[in-house]
Protein backbone atom coordinates (compact mmCIF):
# COMPACT_ATOMS: atom_id res chain seq x y z
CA UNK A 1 -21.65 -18.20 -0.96
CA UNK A 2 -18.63 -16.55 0.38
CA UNK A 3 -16.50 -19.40 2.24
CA UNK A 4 -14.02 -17.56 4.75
CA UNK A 5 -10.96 -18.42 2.33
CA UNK A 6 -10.48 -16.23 -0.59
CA UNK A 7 -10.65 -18.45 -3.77
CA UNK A 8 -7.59 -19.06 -5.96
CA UNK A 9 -8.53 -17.07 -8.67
CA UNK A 10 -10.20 -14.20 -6.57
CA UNK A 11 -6.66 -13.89 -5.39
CA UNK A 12 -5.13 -14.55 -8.95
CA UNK A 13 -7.04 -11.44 -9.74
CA UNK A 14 -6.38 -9.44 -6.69
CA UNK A 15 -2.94 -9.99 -7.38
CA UNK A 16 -2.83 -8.78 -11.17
CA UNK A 17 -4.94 -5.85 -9.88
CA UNK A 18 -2.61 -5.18 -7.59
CA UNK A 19 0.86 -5.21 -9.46
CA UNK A 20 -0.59 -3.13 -12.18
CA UNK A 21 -1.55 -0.68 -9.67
CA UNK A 22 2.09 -0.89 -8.29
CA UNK A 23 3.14 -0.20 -11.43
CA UNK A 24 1.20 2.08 -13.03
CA UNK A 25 1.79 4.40 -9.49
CA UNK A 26 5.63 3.96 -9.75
CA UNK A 27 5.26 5.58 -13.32
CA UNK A 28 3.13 8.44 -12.10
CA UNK A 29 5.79 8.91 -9.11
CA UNK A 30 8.57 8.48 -11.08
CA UNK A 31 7.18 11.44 -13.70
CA UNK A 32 5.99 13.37 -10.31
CA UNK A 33 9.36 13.62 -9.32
CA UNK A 34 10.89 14.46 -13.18
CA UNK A 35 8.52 17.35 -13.13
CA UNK A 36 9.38 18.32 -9.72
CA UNK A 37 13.24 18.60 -10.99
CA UNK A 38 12.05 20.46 -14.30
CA UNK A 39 10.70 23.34 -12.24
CA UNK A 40 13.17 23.46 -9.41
CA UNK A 41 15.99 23.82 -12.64
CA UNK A 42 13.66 26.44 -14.29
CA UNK A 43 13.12 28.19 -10.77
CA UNK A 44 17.11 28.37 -10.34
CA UNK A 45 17.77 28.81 -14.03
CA UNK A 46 15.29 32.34 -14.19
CA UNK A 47 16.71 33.38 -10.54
CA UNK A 48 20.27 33.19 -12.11
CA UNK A 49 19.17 34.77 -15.71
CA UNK A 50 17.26 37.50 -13.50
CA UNK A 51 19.92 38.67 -11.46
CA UNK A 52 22.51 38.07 -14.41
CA UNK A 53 19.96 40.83 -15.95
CA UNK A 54 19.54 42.99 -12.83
CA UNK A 55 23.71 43.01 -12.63
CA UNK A 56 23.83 44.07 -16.05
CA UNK A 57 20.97 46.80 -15.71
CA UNK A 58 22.62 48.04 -11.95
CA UNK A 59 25.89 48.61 -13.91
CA UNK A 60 24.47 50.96 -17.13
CA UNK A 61 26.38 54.20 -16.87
CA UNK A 62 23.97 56.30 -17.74
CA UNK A 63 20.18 56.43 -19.04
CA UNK A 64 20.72 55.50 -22.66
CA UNK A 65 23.12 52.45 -21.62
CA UNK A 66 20.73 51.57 -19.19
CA UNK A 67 17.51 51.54 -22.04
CA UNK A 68 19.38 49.90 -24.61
CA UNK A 69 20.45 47.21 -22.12
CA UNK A 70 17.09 46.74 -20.96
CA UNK A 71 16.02 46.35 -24.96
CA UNK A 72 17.87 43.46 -25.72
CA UNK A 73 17.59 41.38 -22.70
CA UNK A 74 14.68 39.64 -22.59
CA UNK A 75 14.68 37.83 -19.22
CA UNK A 76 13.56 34.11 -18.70
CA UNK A 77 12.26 33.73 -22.49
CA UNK A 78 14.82 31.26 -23.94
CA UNK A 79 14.48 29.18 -20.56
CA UNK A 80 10.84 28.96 -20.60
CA UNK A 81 10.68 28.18 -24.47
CA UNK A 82 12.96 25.43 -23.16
CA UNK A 83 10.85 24.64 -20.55
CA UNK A 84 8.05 24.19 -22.22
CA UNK A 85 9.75 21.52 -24.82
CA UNK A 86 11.10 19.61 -22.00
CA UNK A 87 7.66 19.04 -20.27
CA UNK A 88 6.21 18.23 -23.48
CA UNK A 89 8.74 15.94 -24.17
CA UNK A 90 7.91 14.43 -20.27
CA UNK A 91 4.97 14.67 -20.40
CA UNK A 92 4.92 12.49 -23.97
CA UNK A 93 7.06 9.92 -22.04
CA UNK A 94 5.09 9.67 -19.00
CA UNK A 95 2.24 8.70 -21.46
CA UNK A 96 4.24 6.13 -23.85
CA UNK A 97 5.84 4.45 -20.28
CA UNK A 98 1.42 4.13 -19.12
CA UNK A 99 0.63 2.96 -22.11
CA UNK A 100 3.53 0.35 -22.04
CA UNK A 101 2.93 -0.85 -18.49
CA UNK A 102 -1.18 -1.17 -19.21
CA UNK A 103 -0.45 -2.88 -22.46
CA UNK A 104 1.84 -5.48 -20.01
CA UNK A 105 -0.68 -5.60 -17.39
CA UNK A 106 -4.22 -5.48 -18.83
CA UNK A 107 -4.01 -8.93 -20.57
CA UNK A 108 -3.03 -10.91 -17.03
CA UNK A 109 -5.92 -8.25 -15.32
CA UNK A 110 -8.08 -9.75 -18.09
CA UNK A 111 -7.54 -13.40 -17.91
CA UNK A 112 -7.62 -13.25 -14.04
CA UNK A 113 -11.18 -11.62 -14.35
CA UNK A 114 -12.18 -13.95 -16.84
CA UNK A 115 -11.33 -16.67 -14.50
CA UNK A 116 -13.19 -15.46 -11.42
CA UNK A 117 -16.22 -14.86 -13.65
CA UNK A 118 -15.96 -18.45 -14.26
CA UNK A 119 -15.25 -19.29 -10.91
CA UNK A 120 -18.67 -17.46 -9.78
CA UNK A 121 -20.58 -18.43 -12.61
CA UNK A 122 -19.83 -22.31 -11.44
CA UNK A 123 -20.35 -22.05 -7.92
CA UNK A 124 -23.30 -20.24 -8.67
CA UNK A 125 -25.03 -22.77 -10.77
CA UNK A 126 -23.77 -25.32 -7.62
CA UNK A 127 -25.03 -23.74 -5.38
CA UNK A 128 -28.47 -23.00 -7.18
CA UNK A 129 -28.60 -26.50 -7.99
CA UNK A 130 -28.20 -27.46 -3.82
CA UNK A 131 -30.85 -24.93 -3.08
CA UNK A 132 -33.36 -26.36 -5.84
CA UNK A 133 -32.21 -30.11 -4.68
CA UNK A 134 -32.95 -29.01 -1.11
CA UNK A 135 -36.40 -27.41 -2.34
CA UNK A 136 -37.50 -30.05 -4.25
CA UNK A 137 -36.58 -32.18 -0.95
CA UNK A 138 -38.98 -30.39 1.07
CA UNK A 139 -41.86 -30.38 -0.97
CA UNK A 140 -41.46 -33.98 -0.91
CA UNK A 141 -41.40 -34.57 2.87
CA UNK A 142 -44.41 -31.98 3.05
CA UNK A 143 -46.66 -33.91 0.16
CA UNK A 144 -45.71 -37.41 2.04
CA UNK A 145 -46.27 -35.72 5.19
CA UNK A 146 -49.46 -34.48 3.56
CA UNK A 147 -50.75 -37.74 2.50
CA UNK A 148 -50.08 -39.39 5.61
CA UNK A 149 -52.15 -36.78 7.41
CA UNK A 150 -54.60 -36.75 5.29
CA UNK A 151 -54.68 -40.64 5.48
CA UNK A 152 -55.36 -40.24 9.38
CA UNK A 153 -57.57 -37.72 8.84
CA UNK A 154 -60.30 -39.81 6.54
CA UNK A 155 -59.87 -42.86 9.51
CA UNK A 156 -60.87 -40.42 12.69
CA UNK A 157 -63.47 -39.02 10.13
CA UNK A 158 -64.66 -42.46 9.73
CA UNK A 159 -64.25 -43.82 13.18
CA UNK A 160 -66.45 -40.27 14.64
CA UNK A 161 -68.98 -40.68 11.92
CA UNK A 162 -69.17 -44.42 12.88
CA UNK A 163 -69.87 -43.59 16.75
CA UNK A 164 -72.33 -41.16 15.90
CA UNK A 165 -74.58 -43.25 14.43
């Protein structure tokens, strides 16, 4: 059933398989490596709010400078709000760019299946159809062989009943 060359269409399908893979793993890398840039800008952007804030808090005069400094700032919260819209936002791309390489691949992935379903389905019903033929082949050769042994059998019968009388 499974000759040592792969069949065109098993490799039709392989292939389809394969460059949707391909692609669908570029997209996922490609958004890896977005996000990965997101939170090393976020890292460096709170690092230079927080000591921006620190500066400002280091240099108060005295106590009530210091407390109404400290009031207003409010560290990190405009760049995480921001943040938070831009992985959204990549996050909702990442998801339309899948969706647009399945919807290219799926249909190819599909007709490739289809085909090597068809492929096995027909060698399937050939080779069925040599195993019956070689079946129905050997029941033959055993009734002949049958008949012609039983043939023989009913002469010695009558040849030993012959010399016993």
């Amino acid at each position: 059933m499974f000759p040592n060359s792969i069949s065109p269409a098993l490799k039709s399908h392989l292939e389809a398989q394969l460059n949707f893979a391909t692609d669908l793993s570029r997209k996922m890398f490609d958004t890896a490596q977005k996000m990965s840039e997101l939170h090393v800008r976020l890292a460096q952007d709170l690092f230079q709010e927080w000591s921006d804030t620190n500066q400002q808090l280091l240099c108060a005069r005295d106590t009530g400078e210091f407390l109404s400094t400290a009031a207003q700032l409010q560290p990190g919260g405009v760049r995480l709000r921001q943040y938070q819209q831009q992985l959204g936002n990549l996050v909702a791309n990442a998801n339309v760019e899948m969706n647009r390489t399945a919807e290219t691949h799926i249909p190819e992935a599909s007709r490739t299946a289809v085909a090597f379903a068809d492929e096995v389905v027909r060698k399937t019903a050939e080779e069925t159809e040599k195993a019956t033929q070689r079946q129905r082949e050997m029941i033959e050769k055993m009734h002949a062989a049958g008949h012609r042994n039983g043939a023989g059998q009913s002469r010695d019968t009558s040849r030993q009943s012959d010399q016993a009388h």
